[in-house]
N, C-alpha and C. Protein backbone atom coordinates (compact mmCIF):
# COMPACT_ATOMS: atom_id res chain seq x y z
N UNK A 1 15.51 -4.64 3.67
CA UNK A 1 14.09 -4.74 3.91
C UNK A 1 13.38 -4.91 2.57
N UNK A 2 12.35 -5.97 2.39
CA UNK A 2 11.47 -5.57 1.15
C UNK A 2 10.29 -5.08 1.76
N UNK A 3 9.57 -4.27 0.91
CA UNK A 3 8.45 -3.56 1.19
C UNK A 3 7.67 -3.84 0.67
N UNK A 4 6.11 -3.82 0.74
CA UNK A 4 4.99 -4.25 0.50
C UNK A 4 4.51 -2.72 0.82
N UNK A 5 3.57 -1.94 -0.51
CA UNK A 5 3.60 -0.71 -0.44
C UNK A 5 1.36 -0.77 -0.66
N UNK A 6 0.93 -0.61 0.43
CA UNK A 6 -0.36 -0.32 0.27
C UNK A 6 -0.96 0.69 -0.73
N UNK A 7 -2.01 1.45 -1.46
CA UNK A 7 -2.55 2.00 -1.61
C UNK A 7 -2.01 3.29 -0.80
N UNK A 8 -2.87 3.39 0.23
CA UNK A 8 -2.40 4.30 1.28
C UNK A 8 -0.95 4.96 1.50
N UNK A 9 -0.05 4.10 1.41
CA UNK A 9 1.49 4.08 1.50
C UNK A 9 2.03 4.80 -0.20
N UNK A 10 1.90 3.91 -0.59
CA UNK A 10 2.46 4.74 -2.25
C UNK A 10 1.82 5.64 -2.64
N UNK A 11 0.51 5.97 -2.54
CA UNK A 11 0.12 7.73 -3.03
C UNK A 11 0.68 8.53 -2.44
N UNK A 12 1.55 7.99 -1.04
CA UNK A 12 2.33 9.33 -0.30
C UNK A 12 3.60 9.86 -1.21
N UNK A 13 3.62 9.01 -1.56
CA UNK A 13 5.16 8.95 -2.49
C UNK A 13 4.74 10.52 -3.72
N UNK A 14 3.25 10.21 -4.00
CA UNK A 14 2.91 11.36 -5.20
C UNK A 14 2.23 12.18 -4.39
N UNK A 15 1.70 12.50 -3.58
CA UNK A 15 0.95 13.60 -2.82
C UNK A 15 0.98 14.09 -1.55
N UNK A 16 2.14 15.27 -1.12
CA UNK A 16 2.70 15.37 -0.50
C UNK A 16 1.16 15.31 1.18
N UNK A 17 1.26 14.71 1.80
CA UNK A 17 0.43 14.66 2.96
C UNK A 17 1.09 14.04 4.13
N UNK A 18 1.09 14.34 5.35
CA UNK A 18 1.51 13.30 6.72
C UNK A 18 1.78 11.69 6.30
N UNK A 19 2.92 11.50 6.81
CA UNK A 19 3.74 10.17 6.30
C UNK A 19 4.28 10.13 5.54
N UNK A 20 4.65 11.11 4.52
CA UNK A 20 5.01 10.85 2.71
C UNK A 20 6.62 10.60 3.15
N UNK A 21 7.21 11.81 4.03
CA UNK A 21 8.63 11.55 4.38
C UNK A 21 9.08 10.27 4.92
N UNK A 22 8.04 9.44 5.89
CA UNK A 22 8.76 8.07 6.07
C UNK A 22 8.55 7.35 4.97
N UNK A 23 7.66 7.71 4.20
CA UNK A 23 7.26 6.51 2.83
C UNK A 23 8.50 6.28 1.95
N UNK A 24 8.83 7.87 1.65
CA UNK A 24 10.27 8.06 0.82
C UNK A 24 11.42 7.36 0.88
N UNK A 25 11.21 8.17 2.85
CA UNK A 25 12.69 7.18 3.59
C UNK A 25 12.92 5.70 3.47
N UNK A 26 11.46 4.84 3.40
CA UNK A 26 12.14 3.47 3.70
C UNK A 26 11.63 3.02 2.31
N UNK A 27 10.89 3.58 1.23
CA UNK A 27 11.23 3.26 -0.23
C UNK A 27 13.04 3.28 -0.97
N UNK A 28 13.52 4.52 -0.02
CA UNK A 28 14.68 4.49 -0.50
C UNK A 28 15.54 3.26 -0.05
N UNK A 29 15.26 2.99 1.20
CA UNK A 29 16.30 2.10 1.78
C UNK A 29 15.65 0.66 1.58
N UNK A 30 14.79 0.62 0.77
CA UNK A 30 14.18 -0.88 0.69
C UNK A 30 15.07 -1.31 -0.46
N UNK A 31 15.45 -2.99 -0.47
CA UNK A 31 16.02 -3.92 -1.54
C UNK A 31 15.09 -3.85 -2.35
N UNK A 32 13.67 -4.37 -1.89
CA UNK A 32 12.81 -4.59 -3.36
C UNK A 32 11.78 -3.76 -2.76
N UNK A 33 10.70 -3.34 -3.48
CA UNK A 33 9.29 -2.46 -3.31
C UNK A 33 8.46 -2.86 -4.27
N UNK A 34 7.29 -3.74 -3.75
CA UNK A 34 6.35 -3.87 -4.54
C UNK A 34 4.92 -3.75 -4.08
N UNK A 35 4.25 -4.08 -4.63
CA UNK A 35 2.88 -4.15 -4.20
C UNK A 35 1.81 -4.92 -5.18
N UNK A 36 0.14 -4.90 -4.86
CA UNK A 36 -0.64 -5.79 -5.85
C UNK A 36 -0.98 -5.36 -7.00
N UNK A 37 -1.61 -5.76 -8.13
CA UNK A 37 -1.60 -4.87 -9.70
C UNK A 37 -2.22 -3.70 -9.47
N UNK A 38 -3.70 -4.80 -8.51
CA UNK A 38 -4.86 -3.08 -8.69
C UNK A 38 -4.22 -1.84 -7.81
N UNK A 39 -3.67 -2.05 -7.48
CA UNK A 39 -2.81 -0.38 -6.49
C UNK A 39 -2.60 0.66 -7.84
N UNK A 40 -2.78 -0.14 -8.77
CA UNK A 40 -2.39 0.83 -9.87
C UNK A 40 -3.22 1.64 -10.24
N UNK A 41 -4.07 1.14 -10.47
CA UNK A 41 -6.35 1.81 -10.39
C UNK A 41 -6.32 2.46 -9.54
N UNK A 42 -6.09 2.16 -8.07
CA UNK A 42 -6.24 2.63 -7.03
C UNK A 42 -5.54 3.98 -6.55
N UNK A 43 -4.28 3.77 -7.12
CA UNK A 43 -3.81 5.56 -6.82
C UNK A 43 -4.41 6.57 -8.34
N UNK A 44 -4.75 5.75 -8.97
CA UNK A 44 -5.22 6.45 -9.79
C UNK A 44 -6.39 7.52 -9.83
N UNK A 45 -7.19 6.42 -9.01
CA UNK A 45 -8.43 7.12 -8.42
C UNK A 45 -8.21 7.96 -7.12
N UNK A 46 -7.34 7.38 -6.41
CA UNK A 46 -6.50 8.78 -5.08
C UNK A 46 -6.26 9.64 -5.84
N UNK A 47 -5.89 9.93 -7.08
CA UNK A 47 -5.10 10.73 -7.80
C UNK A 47 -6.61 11.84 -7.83
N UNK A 48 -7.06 11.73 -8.93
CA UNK A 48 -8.58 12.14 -9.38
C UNK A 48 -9.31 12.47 -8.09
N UNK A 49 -9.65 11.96 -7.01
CA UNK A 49 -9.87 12.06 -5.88
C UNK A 49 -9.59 13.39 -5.26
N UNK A 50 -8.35 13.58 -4.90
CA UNK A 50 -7.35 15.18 -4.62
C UNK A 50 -7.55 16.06 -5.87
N UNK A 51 -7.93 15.73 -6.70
CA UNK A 51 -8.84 16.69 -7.60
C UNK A 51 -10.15 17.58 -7.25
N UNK A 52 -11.15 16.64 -7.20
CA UNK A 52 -12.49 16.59 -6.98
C UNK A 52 -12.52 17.33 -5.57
N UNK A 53 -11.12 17.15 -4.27
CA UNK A 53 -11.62 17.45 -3.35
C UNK A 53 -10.83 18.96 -2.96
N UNK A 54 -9.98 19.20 -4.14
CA UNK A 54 -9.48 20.34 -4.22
C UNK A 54 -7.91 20.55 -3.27
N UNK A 55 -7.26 18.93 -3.21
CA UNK A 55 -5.72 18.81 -2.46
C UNK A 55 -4.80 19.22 -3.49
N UNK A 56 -5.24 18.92 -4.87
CA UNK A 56 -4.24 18.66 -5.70
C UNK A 56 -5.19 19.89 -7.25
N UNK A 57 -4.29 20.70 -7.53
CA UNK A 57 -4.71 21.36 -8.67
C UNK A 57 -4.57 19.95 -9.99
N UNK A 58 -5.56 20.02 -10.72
CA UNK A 58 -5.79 19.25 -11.64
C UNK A 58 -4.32 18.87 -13.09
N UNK A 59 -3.34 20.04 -13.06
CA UNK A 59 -1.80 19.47 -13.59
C UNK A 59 -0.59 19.15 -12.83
N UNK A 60 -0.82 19.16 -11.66
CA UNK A 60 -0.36 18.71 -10.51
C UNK A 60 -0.53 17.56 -10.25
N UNK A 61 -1.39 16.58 -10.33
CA UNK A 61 -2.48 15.81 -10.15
C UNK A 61 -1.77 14.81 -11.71
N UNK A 62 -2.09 15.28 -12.98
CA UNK A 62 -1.65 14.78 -14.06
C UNK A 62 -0.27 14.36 -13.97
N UNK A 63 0.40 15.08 -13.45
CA UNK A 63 2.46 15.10 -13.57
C UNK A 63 2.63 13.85 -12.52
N UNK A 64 1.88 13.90 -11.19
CA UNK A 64 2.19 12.95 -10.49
C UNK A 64 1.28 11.61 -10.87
N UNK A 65 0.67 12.05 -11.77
CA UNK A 65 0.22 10.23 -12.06
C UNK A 65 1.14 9.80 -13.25
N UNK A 66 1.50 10.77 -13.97
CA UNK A 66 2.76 10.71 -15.07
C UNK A 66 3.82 9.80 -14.05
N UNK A 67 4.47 10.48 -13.39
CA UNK A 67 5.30 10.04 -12.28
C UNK A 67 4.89 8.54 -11.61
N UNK A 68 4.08 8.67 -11.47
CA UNK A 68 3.12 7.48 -11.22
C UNK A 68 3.76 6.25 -11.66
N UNK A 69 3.38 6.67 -12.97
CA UNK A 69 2.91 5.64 -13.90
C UNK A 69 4.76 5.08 -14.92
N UNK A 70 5.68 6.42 -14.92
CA UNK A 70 6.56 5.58 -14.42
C UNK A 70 6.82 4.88 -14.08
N UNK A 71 6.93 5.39 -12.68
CA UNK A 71 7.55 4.53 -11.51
C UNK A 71 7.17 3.35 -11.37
N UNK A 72 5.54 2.54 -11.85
CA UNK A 72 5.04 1.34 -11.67
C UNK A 72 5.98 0.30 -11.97
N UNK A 73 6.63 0.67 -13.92
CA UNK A 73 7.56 -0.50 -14.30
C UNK A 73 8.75 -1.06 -13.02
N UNK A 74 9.25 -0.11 -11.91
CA UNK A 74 10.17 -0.20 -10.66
C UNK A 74 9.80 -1.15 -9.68
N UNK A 75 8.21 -1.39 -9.80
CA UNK A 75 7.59 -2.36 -8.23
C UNK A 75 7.15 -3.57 -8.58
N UNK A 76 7.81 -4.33 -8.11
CA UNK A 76 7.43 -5.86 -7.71
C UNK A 76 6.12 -5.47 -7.90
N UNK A 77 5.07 -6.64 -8.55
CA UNK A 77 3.60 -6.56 -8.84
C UNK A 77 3.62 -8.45 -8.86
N UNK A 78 2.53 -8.15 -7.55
CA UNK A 78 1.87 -9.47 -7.34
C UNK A 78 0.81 -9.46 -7.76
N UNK A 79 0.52 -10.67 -8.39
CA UNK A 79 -0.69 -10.83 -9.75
C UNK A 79 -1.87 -11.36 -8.71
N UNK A 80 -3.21 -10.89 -9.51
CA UNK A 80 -4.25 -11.19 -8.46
C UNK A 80 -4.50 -12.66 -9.54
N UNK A 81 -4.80 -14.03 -8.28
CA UNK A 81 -5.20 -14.71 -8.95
C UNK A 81 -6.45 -15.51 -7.93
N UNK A 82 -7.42 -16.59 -8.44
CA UNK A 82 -8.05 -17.02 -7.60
C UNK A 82 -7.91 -16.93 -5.99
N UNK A 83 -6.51 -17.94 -6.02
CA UNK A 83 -6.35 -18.52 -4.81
C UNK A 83 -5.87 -16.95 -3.73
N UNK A 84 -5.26 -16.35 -4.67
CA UNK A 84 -4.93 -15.18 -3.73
C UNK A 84 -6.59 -14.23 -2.97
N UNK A 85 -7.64 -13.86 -4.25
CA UNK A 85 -8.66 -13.51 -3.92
C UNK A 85 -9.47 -14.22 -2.62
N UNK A 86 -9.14 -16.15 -3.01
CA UNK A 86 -10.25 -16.65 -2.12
C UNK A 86 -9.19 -16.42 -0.34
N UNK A 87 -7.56 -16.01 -0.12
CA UNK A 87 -7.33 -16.05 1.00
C UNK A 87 -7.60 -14.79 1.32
N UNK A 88 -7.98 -13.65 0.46
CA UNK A 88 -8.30 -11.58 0.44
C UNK A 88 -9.93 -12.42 2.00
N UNK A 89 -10.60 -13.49 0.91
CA UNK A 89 -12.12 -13.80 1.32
C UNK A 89 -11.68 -14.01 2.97
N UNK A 90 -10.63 -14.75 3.06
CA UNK A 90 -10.78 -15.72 4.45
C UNK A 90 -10.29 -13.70 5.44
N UNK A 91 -9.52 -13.95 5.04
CA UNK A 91 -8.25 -12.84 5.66
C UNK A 91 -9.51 -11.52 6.50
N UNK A 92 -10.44 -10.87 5.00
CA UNK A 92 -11.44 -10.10 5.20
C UNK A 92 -12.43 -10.39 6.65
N UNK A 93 -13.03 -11.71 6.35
CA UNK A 93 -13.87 -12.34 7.43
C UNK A 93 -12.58 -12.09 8.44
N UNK A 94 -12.04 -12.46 8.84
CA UNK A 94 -10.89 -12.91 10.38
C UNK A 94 -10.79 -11.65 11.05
N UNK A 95 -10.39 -10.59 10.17
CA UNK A 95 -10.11 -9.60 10.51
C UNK A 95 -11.00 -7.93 10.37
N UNK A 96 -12.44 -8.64 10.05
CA UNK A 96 -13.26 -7.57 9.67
C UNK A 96 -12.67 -6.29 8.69
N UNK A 97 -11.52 -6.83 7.88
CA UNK A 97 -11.62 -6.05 6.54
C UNK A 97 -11.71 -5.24 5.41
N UNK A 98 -11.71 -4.23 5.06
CA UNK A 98 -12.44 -3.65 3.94
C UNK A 98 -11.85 -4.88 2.28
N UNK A 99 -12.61 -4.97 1.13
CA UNK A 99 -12.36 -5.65 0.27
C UNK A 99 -10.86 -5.48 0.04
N UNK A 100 -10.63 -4.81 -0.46
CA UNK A 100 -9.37 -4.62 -1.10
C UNK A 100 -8.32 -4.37 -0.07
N UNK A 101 -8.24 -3.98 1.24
CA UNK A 101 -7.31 -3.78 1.99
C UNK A 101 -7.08 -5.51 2.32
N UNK A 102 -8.05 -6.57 2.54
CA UNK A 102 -8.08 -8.12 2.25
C UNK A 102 -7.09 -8.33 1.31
N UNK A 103 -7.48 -7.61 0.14
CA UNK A 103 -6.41 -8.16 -0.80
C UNK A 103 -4.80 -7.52 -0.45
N UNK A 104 -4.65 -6.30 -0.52
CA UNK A 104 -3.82 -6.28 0.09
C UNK A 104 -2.58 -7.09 0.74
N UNK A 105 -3.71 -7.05 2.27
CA UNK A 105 -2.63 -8.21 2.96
C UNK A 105 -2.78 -10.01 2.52
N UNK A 106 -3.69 -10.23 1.54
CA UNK A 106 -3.53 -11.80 1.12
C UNK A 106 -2.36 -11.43 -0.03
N UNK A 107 -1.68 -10.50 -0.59
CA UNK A 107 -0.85 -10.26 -1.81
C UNK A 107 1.01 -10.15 -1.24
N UNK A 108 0.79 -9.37 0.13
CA UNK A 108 1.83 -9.17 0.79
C UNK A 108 2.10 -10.88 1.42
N UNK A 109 1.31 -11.69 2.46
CA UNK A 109 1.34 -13.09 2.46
C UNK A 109 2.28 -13.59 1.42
N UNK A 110 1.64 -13.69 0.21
CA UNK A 110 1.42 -14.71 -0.37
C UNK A 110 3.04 -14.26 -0.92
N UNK A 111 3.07 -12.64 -1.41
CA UNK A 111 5.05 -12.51 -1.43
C UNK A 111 6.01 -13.03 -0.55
N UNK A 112 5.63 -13.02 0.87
CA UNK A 112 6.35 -13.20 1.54
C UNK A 112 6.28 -14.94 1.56
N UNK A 113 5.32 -15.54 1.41
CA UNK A 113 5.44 -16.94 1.46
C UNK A 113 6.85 -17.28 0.20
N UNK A 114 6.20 -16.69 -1.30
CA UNK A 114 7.01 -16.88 -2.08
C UNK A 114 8.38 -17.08 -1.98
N UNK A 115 9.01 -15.47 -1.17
CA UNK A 115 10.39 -15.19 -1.14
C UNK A 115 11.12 -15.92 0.21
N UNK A 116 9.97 -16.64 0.74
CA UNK A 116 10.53 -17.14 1.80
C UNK A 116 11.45 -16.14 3.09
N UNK A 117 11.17 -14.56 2.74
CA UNK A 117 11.70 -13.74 3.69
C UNK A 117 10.88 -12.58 4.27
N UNK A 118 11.04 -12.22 5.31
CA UNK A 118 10.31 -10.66 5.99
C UNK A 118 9.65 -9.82 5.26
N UNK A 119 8.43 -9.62 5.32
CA UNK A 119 8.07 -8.51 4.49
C UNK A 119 7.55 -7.61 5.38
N UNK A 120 7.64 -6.06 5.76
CA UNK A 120 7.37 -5.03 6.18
C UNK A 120 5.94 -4.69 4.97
N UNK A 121 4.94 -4.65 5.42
CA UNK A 121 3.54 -4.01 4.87
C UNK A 121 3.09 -2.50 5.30
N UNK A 122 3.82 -1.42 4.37
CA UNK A 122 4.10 -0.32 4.76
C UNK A 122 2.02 0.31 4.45
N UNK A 123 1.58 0.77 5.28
CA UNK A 123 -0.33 1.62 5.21
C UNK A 123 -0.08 2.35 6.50
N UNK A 124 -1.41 2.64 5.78
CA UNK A 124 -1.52 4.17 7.02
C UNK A 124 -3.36 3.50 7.20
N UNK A 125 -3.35 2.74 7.09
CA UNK A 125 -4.79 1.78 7.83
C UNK A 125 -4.51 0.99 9.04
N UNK A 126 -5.22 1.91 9.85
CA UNK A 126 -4.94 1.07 11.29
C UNK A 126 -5.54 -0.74 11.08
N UNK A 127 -6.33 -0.42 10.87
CA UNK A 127 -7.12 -1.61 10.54
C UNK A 127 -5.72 -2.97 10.00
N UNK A 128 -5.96 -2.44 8.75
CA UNK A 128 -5.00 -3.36 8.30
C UNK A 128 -3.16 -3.53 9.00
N UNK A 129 -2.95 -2.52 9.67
CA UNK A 129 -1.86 -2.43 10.01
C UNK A 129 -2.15 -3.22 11.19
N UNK A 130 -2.88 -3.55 12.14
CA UNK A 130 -3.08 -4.38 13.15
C UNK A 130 -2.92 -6.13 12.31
N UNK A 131 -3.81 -6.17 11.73
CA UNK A 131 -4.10 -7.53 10.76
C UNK A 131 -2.51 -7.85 10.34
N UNK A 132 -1.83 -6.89 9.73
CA UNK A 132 -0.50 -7.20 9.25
C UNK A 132 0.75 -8.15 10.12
N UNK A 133 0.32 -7.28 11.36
CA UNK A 133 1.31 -7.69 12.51
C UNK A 133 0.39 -9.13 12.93
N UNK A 134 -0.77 -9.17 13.04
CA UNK A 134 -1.30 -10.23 13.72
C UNK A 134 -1.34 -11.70 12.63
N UNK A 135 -0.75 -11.34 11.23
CA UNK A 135 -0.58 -12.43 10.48
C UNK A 135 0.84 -12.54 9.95
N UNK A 136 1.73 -11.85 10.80
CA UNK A 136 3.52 -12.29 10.96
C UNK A 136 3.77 -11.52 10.25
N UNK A 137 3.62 -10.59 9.55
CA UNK A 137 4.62 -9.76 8.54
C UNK A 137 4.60 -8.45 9.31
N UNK A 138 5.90 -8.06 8.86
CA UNK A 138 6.16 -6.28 9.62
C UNK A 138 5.99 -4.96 9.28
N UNK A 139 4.68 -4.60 10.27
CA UNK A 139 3.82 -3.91 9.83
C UNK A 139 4.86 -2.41 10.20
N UNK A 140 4.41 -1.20 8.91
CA UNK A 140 5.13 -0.32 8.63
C UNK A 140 4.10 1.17 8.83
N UNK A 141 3.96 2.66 9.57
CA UNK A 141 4.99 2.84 10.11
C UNK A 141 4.97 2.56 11.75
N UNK A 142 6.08 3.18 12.02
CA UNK A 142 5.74 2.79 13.81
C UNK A 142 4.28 3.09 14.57
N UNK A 143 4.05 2.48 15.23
CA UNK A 143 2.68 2.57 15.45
C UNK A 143 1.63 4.04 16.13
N UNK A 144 2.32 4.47 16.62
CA UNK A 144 2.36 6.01 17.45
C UNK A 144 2.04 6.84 15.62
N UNK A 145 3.30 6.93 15.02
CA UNK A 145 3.06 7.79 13.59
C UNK A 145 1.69 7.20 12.75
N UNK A 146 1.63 5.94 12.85
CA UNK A 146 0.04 5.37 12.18
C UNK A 146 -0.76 5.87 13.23
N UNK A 147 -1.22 6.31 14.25
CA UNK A 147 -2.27 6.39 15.04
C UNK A 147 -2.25 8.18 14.54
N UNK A 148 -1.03 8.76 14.33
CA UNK A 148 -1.01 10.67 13.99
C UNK A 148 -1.43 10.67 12.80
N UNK A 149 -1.39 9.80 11.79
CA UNK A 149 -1.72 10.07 10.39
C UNK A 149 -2.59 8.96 9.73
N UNK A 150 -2.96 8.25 10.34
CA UNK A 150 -4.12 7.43 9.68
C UNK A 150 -5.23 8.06 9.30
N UNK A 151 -5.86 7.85 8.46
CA UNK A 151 -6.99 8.05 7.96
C UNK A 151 -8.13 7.07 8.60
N UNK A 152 -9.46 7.49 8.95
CA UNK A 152 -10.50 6.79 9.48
C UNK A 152 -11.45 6.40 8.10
């Protein structure tokens, strides 16, 4: 399987919450695991986030963005470029969207166009996890566990 690891999906990997154990499980058993650059900002600010909201004690919080930030050199990183942004544009409109979850699935696309094979788009966004399946790639986790642990 290659994986396409959302925002949503890879902070499970650093902050233990509902889903983190399937995140692990099929990070482990994935061939490749990647995701888009800004996911990198983005758990960063999840990171800081579980700070502010009091999930994560503040060196707790540091070690796993340490960990983090590791682990980044390990993931496939699809580069944001025009053409990818202007299909985030189309993708957003079609599917009513949030910005960056657009990008997202225009980054997972555009891998899977590349590699010419299956890509599983592992989130815990219903939203986007509908969009995933409805634009051919295999949306990750089973749908019952995304409806117990999604976030609204």
């Amino acid at each position: 399987m290659i994986l396409y690891l959302d925002t949503s999906a890879l902070v499970k990997r650093y902050v233990i919450e509902p889903g983190s154990d399937q995140v692990n499980q099929a990070t482990a058993n994935a061939e490749t695991t990647g995701t888009v650059i800004i996911t990198r900002a983005e758990v960063a600010a999840a990171l800081a986030r579980a700070i502010r909201i009091g999930a994560l004690k503040q060196a707790d919080a540091l070690a796993n963005l340490q960990r983090f930030r590791s682990d980044w050199h390990d993931l496939a990183r699809v580069q944001v470029t025009e053409n990818l942004v202007a299909r985030a544009d189309v993708l957003a409109w079609e599917h009513n969207l949030r910005g960056y979850d657009a990008v997202h699935l225009a980054a997972a696309l555009v891998w899977q166009e590349a590699l010419g094979e299956p890509i599983t788009l592992a989130t815990f966004d219903e939203q986007l996890w509908q969009a995933a399946e409805r634009e051919g790639l295999v949306p990750f986790p089973d749908y019952l566990l995304l409806r117990s642990t999604a976030r609204k």
